[in-house]
C-alpha atoms as a PDB file:
ATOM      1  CA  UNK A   1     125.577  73.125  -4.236  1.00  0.00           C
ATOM      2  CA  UNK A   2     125.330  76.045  -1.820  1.00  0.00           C
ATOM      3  CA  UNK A   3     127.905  77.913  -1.561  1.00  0.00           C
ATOM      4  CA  UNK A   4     127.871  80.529   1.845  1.00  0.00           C
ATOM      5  CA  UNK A   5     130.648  83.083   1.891  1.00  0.00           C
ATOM      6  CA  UNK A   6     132.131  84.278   5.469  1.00  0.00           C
ATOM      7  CA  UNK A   7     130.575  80.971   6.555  1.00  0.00           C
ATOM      8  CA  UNK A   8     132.981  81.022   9.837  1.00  0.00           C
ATOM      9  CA  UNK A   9     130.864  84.445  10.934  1.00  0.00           C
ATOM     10  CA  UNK A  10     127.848  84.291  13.287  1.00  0.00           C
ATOM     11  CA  UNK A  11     125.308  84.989   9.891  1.00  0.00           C
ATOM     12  CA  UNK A  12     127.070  82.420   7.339  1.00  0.00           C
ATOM     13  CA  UNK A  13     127.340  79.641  10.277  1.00  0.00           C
ATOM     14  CA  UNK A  14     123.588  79.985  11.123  1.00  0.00           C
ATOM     15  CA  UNK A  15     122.711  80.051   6.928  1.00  0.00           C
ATOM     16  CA  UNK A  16     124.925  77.017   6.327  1.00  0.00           C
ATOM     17  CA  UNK A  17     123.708  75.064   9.469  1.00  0.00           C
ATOM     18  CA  UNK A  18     119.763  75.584   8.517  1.00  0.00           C
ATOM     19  CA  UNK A  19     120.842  74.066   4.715  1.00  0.00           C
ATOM     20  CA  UNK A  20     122.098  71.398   5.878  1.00  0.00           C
ATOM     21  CA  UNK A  21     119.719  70.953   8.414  1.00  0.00           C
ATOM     22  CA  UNK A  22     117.448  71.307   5.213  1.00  0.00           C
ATOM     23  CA  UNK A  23     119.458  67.922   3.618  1.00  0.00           C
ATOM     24  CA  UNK A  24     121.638  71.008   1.195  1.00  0.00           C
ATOM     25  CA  UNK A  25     124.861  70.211   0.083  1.00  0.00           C
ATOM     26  CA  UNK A  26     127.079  73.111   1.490  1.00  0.00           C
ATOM     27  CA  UNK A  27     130.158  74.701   0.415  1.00  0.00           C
ATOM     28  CA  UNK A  28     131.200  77.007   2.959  1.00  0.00           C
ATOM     29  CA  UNK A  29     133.907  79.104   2.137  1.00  0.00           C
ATOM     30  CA  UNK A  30     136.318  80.361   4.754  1.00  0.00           C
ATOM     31  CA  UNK A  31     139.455  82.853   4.838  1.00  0.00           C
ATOM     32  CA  UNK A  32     141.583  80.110   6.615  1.00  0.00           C
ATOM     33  CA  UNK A  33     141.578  76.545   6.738  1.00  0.00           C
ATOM     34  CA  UNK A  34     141.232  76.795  11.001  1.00  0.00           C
ATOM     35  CA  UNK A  35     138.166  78.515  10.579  1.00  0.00           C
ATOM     36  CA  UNK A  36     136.255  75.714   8.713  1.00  0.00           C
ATOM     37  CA  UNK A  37     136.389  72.927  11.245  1.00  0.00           C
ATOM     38  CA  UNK A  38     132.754  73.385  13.057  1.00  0.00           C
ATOM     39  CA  UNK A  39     131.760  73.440   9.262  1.00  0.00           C
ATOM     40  CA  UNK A  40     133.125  70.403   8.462  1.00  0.00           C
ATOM     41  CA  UNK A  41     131.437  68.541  11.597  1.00  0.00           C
ATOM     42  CA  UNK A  42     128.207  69.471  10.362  1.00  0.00           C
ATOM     43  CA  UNK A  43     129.096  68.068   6.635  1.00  0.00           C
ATOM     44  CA  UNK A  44     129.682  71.048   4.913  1.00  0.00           C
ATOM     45  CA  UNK A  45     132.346  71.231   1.929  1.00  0.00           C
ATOM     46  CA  UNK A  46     135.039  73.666   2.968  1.00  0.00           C
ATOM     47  CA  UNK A  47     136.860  76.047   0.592  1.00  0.00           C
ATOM     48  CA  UNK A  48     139.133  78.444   1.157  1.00  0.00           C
ATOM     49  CA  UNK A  49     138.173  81.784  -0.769  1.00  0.00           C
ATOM     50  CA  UNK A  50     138.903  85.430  -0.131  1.00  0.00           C
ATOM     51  CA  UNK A  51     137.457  88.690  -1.703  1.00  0.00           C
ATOM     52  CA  UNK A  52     140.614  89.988  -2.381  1.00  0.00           C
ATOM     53  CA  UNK A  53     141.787  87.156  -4.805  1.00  0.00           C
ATOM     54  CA  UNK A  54     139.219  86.706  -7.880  1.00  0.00           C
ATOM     55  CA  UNK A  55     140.809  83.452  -8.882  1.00  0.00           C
ATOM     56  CA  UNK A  56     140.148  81.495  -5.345  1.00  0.00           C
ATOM     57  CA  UNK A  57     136.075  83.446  -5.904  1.00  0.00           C
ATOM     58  CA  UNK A  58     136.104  81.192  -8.926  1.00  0.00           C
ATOM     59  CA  UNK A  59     137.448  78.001  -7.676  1.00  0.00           C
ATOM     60  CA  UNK A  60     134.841  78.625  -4.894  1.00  0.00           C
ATOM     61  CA  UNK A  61     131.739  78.477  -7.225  1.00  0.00           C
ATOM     62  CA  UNK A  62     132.583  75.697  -9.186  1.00  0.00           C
ATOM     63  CA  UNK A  63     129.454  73.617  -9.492  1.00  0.00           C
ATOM     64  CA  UNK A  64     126.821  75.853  -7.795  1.00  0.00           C
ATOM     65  CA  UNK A  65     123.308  77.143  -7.888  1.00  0.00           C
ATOM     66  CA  UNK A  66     123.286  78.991  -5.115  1.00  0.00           C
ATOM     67  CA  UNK A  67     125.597  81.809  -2.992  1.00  0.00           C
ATOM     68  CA  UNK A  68     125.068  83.989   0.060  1.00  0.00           C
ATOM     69  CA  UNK A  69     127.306  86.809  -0.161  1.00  0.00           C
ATOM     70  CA  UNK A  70     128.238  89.353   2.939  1.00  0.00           C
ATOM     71  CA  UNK A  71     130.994  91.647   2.080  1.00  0.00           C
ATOM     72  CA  UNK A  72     132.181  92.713   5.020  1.00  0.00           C
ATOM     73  CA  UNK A  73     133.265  96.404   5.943  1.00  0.00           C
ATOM     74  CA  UNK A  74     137.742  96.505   5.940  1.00  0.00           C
ATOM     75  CA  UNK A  75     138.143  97.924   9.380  1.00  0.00           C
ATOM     76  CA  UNK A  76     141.591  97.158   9.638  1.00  0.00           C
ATOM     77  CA  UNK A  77     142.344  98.839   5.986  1.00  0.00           C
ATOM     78  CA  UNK A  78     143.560 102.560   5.997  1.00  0.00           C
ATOM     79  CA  UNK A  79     140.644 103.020   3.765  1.00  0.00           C
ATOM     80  CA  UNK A  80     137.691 101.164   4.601  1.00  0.00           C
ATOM     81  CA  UNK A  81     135.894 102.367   1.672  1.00  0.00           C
ATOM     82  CA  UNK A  82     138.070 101.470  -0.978  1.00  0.00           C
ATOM     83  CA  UNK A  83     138.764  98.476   0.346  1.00  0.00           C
ATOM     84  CA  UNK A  84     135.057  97.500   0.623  1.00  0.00           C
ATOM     85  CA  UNK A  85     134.874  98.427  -2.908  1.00  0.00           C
ATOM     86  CA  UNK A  86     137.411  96.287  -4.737  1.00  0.00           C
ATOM     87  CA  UNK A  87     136.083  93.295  -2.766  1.00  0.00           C
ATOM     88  CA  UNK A  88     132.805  94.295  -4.505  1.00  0.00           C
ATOM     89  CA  UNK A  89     133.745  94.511  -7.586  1.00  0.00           C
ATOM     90  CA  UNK A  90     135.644  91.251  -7.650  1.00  0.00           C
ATOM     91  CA  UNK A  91     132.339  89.719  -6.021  1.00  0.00           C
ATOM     92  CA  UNK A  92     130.222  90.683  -9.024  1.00  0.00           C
ATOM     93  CA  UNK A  93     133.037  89.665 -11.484  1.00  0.00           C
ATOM     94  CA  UNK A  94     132.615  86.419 -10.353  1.00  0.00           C
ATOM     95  CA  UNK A  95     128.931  86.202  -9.828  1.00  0.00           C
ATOM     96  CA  UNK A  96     128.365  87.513 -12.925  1.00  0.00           C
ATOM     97  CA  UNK A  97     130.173  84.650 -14.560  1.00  0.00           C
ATOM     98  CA  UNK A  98     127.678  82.633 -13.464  1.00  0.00           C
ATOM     99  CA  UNK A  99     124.714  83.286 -15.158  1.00  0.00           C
ATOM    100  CA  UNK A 100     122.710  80.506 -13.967  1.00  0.00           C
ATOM    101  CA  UNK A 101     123.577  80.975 -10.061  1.00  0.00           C
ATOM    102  CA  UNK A 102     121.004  82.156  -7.718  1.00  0.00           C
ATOM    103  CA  UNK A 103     122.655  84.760  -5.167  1.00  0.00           C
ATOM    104  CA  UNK A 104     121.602  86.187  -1.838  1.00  0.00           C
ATOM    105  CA  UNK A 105     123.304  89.299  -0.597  1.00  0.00           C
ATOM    106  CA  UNK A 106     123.409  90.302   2.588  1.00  0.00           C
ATOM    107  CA  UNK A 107     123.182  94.527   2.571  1.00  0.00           C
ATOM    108  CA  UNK A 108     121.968  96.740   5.076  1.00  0.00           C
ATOM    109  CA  UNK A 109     118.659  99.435   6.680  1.00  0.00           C
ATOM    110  CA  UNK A 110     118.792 102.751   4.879  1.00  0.00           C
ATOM    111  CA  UNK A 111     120.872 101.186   1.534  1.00  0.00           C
ATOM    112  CA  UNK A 112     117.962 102.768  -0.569  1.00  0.00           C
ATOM    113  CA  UNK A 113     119.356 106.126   0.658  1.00  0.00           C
ATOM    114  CA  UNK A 114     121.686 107.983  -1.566  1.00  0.00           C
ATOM    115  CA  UNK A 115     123.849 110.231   0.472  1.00  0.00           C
ATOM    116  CA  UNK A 116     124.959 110.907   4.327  1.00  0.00           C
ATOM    117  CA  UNK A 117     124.371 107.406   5.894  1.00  0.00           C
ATOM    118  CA  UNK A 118     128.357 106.568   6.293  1.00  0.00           C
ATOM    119  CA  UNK A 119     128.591 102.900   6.226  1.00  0.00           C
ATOM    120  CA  UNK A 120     125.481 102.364   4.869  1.00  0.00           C
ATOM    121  CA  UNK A 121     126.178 104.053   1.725  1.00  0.00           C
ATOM    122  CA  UNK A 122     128.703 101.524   1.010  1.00  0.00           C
ATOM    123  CA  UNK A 123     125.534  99.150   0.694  1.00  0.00           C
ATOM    124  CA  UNK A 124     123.947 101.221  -1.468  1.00  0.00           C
ATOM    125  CA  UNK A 125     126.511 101.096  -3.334  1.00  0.00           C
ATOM    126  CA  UNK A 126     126.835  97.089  -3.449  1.00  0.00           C
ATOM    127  CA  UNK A 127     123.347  96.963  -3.973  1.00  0.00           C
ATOM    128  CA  UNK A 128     123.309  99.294  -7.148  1.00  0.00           C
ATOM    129  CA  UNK A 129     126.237  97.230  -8.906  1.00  0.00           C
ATOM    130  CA  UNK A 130     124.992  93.833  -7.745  1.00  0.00           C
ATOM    131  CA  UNK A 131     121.239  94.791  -9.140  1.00  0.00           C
ATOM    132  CA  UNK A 132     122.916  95.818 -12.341  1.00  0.00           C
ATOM    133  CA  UNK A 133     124.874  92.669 -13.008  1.00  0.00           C
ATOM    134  CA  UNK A 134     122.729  89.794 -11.332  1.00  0.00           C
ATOM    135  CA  UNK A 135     119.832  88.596 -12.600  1.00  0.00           C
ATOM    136  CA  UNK A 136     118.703  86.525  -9.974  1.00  0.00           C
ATOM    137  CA  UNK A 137     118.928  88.575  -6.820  1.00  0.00           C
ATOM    138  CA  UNK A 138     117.776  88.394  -3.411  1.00  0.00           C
ATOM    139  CA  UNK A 139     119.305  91.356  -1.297  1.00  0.00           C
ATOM    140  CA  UNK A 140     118.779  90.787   2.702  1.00  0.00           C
ATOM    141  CA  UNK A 141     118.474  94.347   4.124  1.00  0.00           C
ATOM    142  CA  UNK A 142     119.282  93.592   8.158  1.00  0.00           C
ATOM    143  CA  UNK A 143     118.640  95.385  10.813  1.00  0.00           C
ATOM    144  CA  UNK A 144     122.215  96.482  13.267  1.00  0.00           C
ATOM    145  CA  UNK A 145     122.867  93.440  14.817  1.00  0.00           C
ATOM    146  CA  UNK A 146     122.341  92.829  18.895  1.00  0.00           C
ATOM    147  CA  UNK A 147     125.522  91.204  18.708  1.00  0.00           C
ATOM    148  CA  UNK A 148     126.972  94.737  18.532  1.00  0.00           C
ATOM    149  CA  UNK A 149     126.675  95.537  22.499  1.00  0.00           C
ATOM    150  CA  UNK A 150     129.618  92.747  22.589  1.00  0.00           C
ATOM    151  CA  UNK A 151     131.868  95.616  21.779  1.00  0.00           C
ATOM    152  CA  UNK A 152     131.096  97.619  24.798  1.00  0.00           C
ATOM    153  CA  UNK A 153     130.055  94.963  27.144  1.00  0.00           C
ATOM    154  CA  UNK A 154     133.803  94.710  28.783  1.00  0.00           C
ATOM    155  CA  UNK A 155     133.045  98.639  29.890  1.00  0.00           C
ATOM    156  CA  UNK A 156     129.615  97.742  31.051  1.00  0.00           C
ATOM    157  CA  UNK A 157     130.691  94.873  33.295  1.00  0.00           C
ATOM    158  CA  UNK A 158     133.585  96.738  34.580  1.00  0.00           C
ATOM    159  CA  UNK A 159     131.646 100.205  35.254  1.00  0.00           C
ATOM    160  CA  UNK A 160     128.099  99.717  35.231  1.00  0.00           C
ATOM    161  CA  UNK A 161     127.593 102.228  32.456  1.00  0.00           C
ATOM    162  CA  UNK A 162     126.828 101.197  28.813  1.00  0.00           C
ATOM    163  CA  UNK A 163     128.320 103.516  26.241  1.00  0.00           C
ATOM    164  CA  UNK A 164     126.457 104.222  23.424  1.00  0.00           C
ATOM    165  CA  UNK A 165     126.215 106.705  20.406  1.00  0.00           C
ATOM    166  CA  UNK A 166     122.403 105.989  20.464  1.00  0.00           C
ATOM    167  CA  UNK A 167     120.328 109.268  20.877  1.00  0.00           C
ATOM    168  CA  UNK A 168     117.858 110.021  22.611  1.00  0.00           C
ATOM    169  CA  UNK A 169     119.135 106.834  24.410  1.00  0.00           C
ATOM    170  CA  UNK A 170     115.295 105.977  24.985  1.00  0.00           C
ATOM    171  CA  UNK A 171     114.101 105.336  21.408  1.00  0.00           C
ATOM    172  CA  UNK A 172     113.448 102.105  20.043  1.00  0.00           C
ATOM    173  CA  UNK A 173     115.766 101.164  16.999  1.00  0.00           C
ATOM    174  CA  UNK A 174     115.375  98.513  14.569  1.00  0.00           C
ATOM    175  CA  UNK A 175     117.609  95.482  15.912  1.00  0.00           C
ATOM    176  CA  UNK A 176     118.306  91.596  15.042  1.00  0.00           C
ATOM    177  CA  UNK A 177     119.919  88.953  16.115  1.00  0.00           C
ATOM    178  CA  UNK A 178     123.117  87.842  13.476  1.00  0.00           C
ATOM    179  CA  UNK A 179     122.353  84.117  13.643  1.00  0.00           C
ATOM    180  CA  UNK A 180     118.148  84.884  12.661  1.00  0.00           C
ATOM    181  CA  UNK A 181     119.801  86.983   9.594  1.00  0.00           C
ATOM    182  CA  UNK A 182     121.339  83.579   8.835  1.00  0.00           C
ATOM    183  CA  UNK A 183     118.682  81.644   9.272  1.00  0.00           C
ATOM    184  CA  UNK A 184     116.210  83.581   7.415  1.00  0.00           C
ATOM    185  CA  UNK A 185     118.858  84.075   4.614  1.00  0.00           C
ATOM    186  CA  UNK A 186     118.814  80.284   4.173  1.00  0.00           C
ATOM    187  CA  UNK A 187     114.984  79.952   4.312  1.00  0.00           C
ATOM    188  CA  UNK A 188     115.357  82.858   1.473  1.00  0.00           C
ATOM    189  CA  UNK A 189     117.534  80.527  -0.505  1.00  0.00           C
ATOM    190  CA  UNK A 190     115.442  77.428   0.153  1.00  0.00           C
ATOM    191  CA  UNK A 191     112.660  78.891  -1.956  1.00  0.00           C
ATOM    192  CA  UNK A 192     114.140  79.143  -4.889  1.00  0.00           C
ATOM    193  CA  UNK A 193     112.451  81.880  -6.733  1.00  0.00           C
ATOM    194  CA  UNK A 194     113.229  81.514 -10.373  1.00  0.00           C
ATOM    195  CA  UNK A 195     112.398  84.968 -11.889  1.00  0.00           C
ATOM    196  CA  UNK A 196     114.887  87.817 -12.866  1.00  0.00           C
ATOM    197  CA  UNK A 197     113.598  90.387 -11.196  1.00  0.00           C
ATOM    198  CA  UNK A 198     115.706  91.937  -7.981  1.00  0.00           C
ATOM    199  CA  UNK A 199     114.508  90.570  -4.405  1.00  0.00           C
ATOM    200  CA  UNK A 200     114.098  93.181  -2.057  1.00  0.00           C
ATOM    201  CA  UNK A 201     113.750  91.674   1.668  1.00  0.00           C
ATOM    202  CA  UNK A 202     113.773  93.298   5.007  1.00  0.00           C
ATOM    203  CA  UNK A 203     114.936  91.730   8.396  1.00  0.00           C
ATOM    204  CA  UNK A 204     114.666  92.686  11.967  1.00  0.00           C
ATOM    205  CA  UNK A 205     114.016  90.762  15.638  1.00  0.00           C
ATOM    206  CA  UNK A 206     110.647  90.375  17.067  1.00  0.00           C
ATOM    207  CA  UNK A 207     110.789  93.756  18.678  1.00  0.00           C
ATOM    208  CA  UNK A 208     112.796  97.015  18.649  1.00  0.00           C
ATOM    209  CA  UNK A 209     114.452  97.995  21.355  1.00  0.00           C
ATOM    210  CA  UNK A 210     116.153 101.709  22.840  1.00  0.00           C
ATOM    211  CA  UNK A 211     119.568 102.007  24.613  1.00  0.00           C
ATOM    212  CA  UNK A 212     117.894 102.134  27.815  1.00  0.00           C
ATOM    213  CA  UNK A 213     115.999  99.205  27.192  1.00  0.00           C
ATOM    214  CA  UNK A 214     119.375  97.563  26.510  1.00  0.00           C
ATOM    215  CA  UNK A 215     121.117  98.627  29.400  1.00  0.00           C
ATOM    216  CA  UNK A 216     118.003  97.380  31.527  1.00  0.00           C
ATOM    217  CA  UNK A 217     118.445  94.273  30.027  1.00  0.00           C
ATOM    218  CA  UNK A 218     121.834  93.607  30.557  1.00  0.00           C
ATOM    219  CA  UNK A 219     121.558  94.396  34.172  1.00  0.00           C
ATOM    220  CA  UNK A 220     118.579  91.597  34.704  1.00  0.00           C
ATOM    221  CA  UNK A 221     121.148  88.857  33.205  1.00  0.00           C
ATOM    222  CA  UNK A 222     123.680  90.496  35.776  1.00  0.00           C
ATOM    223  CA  UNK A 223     121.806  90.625  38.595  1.00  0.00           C
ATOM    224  CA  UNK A 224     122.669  94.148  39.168  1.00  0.00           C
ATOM    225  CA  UNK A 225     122.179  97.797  37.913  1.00  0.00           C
ATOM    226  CA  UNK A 226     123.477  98.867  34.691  1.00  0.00           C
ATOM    227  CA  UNK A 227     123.119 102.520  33.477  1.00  0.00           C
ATOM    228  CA  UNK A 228     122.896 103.692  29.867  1.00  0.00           C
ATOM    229  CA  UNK A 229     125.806 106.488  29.089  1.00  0.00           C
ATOM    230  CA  UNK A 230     124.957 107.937  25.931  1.00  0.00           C
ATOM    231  CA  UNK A 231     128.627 109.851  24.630  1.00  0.00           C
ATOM    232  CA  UNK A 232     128.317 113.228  23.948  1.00  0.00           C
ATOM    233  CA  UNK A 233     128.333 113.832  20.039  1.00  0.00           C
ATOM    234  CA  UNK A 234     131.159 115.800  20.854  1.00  0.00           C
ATOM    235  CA  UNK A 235     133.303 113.221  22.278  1.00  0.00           C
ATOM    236  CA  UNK A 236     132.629 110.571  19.567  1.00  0.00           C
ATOM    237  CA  UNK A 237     135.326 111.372  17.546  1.00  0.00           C
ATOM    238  CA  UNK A 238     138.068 110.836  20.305  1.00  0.00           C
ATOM    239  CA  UNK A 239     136.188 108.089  21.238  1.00  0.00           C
ATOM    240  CA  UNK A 240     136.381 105.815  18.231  1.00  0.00           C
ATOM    241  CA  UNK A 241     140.117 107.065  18.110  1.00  0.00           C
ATOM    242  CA  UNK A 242     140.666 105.415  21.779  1.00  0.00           C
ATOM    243  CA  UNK A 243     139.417 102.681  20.365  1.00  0.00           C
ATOM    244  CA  UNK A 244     141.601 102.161  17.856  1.00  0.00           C
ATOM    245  CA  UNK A 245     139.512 103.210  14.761  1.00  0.00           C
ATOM    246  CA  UNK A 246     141.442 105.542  12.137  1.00  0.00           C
ATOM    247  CA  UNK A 247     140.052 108.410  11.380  1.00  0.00           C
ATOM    248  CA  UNK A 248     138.821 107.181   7.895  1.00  0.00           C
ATOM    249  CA  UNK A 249     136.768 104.760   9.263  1.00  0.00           C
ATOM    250  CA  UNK A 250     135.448 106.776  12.439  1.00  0.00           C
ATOM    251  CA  UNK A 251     133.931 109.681  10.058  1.00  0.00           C
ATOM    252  CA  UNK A 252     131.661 106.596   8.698  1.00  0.00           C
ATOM    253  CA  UNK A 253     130.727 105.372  11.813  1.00  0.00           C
ATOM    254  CA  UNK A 254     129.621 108.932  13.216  1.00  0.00           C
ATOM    255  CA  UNK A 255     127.683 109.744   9.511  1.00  0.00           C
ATOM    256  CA  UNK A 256     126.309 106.334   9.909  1.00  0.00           C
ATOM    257  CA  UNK A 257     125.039 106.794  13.418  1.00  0.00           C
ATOM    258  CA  UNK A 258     123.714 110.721  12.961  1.00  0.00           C
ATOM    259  CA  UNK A 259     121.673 109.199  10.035  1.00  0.00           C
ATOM    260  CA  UNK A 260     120.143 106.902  12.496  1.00  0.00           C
ATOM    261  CA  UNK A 261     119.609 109.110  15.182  1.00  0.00           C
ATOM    262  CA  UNK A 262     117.848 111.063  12.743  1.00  0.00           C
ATOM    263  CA  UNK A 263     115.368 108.642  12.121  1.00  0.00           C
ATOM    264  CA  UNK A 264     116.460 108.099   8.271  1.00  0.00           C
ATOM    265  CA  UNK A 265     117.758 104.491   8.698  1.00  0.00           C
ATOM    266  CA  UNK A 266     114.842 102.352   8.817  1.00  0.00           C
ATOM    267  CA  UNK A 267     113.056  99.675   6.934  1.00  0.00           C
ATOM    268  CA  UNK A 268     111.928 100.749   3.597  1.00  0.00           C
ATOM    269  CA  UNK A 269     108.148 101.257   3.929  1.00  0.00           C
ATOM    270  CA  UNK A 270     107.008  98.959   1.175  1.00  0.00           C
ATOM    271  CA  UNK A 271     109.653  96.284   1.166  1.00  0.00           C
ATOM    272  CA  UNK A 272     108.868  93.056   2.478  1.00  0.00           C
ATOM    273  CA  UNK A 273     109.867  92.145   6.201  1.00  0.00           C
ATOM    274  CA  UNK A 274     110.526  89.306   8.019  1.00  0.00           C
ATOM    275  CA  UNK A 275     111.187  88.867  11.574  1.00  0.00           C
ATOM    276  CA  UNK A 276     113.592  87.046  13.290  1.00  0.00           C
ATOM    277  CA  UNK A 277     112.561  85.288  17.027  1.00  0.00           C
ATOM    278  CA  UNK A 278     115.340  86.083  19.307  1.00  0.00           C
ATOM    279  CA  UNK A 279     115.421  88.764  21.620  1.00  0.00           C
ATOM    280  CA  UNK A 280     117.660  91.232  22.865  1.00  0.00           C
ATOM    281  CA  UNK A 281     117.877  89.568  26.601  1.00  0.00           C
ATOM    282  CA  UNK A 282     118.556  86.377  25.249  1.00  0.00           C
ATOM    283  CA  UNK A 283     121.080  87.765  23.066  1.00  0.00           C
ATOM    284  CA  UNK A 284     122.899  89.463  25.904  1.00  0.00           C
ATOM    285  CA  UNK A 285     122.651  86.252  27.934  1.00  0.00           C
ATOM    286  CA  UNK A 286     124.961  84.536  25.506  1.00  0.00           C
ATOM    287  CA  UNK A 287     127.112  87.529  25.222  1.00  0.00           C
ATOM    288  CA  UNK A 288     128.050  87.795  28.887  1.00  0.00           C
ATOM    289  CA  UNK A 289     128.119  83.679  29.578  1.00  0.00           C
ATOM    290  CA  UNK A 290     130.557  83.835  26.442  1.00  0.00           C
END
């Protein structure tokens, strides 16, 4: 049994589709019984789990040799980072009751770094305590998603400016599409690697693409011009606040995003990479027919 956690999210959907796809059986393990229903139709298992509650983890893994774990950054908790953290910790509890199970992590670019990447630390973080506990662990290092311009695609459409905290607005950043992470997260799984030693796997699309190159993009599946408007560092903070973000959370985001602009979040030279096939132009292409 396979068991994919946040299975109702673009990255668990694609992993449990390609296992079963693959003849796997599939447990896919949702927050709320409505979000398991295109799970079902594809002949998946469905459980009801959450991160929060160590006893439904357990029920959850009952039977299997194999789980994809993403835990997921609290955006809605008053403390993001704490929050992150317990559902770690009760992850690897659980796990690492399991001494037999096989697990795939999903974690992030940069999460070798130490200090001063915001979010990303958080991954270093998971990745430290799952290495230390797991014995038979992948961890999936993606790339920021493409699916992120969804976030700021209302403003494009409306004003023909795309914000973004990307600077210089014109270099290329390592991006991916969430449903390759999935699938290449299965195909990870699928091989079934039986040594102890901690997997260390990079993934990223089939290019890497600026801002501007974005913005370009978008305004080809438009069929009209769409300008890049890259915020003013300055502005960021009120920004994120306008948006709804607390302040907790927004000091992250900005530490996470002056570490990229920086140039320190990247693939770890070294570490092997694989490549997803979607673009960023079909990716927008979904985003605005959707």
């Amino acid at each position: 049994m396979y068991v994919i956690f946040g299975a109702s999210g673009k990255v668990g959907f694609s992993s449990a589709a390609a296992l079963r796809k693959a003849g796997k059986a599939v447990r896919a393990v949702v927050r709320k019984p409505g979000q398991g229903e295109a799970l079902a139709r594809i002949g998946c298992e469905v459980a009801i789990a959450d991160l929060n509650d160590v006893q439904s983890l357990q029920r959850a893994l009952d039977g299997a040799q194999a789980a994809q774990l993403i835990c997921p950054v609290a955006t809605h908790a008053a403390d993001s980072a704490t929050a992150m953290r317990v559902m770690m910790r009760n992850a690897v509890q659980v796990l690492g009751a399991h001494s037999g199970i096989r697990v795939l992590a999903v974690s992030d670019y940069g999460a070798e770094l130490e200090a001063g990447t915001g979010i990303t630390m958080l991954y270093h973080e998971l990745e430290q305590l799952f290495a230390q506990a797991l014995p038979r662990l992948t961890l999936l290092r993606s790339a920021e998603h493409m699916q992120n311009w969804a976030r700021v695609l209302p403003v494009a459409l409306a004003t023909g400016y795309l914000p973004t905290l990307h600077a210089p607005s014109s270099t290329p950043f390592p991006t991916v599409s969430a449903h390759d992470v999935g699938a290449i997260a299965a195909q990870l799984l699928l091989e079934e690697r039986d040594d102890t030693d901690t997997r260390l796997v990079s993934v990223e699309g089939p290019h890497r693409y600026s801002a501007e190159d974005a913005a370009r993009l978008l305004g080809e599946v438009c069929g009209r011009e769409i300008r890049i408007h890259a915020l003013p560092r300055g502005e960021w903070a009120a920004t994120l606040a306008r948006a709804g973000i607390n302040d907790a959370l927004a000091t992250l985001i900005m530490e996470t995003n002056d570490a990229q602009n920086g140039g320190r979040i990247d693939a770890e030279a070294g570490i092997e990479l694989r490549r997803g096939a979607t673009g960023l132009r079909e990716v927008l292409a979904s985003l605005v027919a959707a």
